[in-house]
Protein backbone atom coordinates (compact mmCIF):
# COMPACT_ATOMS: atom_id res chain seq x y z
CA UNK A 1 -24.75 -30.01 -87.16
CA UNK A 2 -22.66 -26.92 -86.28
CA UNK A 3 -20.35 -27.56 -83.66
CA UNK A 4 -20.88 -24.38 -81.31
CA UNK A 5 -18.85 -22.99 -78.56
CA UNK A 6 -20.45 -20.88 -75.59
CA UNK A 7 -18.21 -18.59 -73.43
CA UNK A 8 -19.82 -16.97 -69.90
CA UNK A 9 -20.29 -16.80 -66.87
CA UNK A 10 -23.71 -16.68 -65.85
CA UNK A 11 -24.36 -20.71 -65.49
CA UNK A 12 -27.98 -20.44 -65.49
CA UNK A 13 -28.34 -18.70 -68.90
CA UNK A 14 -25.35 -20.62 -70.37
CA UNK A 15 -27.50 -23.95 -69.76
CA UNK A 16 -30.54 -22.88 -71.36
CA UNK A 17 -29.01 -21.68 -74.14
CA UNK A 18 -26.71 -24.86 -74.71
CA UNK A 19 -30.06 -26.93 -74.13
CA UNK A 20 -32.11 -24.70 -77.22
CA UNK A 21 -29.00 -25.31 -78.95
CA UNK A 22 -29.01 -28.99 -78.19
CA UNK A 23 -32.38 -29.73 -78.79
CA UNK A 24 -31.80 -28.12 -82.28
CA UNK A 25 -29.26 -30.77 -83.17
CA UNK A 26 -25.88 -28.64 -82.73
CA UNK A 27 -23.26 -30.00 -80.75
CA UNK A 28 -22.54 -27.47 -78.13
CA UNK A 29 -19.13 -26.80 -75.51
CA UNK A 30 -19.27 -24.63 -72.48
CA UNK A 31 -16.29 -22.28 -70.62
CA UNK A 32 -16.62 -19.96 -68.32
CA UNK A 33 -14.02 -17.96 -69.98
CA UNK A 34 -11.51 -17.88 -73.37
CA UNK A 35 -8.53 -19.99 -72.00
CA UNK A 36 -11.25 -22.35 -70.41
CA UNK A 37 -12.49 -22.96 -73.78
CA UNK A 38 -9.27 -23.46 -75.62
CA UNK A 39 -8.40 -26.12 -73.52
CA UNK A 40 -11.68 -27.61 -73.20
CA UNK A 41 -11.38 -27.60 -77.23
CA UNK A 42 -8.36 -29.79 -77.48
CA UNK A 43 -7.36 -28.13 -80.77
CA UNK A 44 -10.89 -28.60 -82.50
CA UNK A 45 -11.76 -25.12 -83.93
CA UNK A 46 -15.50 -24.42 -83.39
CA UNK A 47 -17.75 -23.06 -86.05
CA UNK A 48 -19.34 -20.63 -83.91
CA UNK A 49 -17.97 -18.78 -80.85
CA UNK A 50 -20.57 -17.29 -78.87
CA UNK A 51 -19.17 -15.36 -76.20
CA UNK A 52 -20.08 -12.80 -73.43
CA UNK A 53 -19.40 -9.14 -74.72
CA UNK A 54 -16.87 -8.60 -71.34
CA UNK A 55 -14.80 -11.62 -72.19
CA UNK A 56 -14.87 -10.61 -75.89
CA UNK A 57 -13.64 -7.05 -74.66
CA UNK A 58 -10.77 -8.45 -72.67
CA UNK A 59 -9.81 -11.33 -74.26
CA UNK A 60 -10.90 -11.29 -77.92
CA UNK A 61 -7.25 -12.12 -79.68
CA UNK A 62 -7.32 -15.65 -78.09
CA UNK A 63 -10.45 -16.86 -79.67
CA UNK A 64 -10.00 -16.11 -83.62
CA UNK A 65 -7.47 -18.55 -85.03
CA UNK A 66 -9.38 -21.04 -82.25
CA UNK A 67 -12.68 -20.59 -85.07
CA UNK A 68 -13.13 -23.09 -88.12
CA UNK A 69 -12.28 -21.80 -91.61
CA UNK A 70 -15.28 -19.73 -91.98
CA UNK A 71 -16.78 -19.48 -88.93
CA UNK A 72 -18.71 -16.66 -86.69
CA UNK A 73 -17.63 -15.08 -83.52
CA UNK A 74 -21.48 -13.76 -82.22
CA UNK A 75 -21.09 -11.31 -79.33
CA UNK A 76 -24.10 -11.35 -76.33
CA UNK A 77 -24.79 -9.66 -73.19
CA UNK A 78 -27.54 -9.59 -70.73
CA UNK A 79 -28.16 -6.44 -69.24
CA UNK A 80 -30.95 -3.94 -70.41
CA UNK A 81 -28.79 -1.45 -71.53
CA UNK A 82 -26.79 -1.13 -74.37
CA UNK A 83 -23.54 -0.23 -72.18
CA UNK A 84 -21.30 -2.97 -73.98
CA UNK A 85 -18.92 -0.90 -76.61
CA UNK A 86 -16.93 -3.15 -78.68
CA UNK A 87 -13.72 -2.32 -79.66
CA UNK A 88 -13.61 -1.24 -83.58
CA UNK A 89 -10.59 -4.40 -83.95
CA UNK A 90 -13.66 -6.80 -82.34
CA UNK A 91 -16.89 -5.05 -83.79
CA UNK A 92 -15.41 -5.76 -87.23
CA UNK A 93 -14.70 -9.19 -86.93
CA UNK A 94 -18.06 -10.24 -84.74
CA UNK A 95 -21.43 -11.53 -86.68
CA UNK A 96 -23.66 -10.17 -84.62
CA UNK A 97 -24.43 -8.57 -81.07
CA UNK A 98 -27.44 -10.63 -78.80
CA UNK A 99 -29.52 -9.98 -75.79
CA UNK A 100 -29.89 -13.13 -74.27
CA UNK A 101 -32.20 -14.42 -73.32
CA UNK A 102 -34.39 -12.30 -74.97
CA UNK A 103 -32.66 -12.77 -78.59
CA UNK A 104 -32.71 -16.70 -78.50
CA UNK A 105 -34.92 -17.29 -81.64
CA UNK A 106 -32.60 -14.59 -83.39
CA UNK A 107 -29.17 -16.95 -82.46
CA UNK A 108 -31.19 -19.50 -83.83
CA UNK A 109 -32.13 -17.66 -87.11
CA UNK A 110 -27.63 -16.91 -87.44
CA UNK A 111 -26.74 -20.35 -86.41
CA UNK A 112 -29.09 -21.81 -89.09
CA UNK A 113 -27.61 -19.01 -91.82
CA UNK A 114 -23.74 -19.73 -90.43
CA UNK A 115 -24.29 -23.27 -91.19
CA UNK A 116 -25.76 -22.80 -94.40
CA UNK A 117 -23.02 -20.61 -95.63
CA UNK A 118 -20.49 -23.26 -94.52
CA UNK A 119 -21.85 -25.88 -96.62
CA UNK A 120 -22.49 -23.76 -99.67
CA UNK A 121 -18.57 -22.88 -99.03
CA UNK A 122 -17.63 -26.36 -98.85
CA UNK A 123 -16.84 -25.82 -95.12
CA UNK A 124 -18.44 -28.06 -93.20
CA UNK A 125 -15.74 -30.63 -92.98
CA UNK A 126 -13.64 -31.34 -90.41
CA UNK A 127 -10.06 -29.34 -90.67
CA UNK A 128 -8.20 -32.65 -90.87
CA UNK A 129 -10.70 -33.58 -94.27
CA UNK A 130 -10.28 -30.44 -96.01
CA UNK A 131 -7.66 -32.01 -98.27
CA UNK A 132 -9.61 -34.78 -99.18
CA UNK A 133 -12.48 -33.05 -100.11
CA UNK A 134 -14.41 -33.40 -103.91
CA UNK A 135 -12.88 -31.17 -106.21
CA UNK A 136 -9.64 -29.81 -104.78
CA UNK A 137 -7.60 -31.80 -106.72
CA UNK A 138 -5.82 -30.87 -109.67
């Protein structure tokens, strides 16, 4: 179970998606914007971010140290056209790029891989176990 953080503000698609996400077994946490979320968080560091391309434009320097050790910052938008431009400093450091709602089975497909990574990393443990886990020892 990934824990998953959704950033937007279009409440209707938010809820749909945190429901697919839900029903999928991932626990899921909802903001209408970036400093919404890191308080809502209460210092637990998501393993995804998925977050509206105009917050991400604005707002994008908040969210990174607020990911988990090896976690994904996925960009979406909703619109038809392909008018979001990413900054280079945000297109480098984001997974992917999703049309939602059209693109759901695709988030699914890159929360399924993100999660898989983690584990084969070793980094699906809670921050506050990392230092207990198997094999760090010396």
């Amino acid at each position: 179970m990934a824990s998953i953080l959704i950033v937007g503000t279009d409440a209707a698609l938010l809820e749909g998606v945190a429901q697919t996400l839900v029903g999928a077994g991932q626990q899921v946490t909802v903001a209408k914007d970036i400093p919404e979320a890191l308080e809502t968080l209460h210092g637990k560091r998501p393993l995804i971010a998925l977050v509206h391309c105009d917050e991400l434009i604005s707002r994008a320097q908040m969210l990174h140290s607020a990911l988990a050790h090896g976690g994904a910052l996925l960009a979406f938008h909703c619109d038809d056209d392909e008018r979001y431009t990413l900054p280079f400093s945000v297109k480098r450091t984001t997974l992917a790029t999703l049309r939602l709602p059209l693109e759901r089975q695709r988030l699914m497909a890159l929360v399924r891989y993100i999660e898989n990574r983690a584990h084969a990393a070793g980094r699906e443990l809670p921050e506050s176990d990392e230092a207990s886990r198997p094999g760090d020892q010396l």
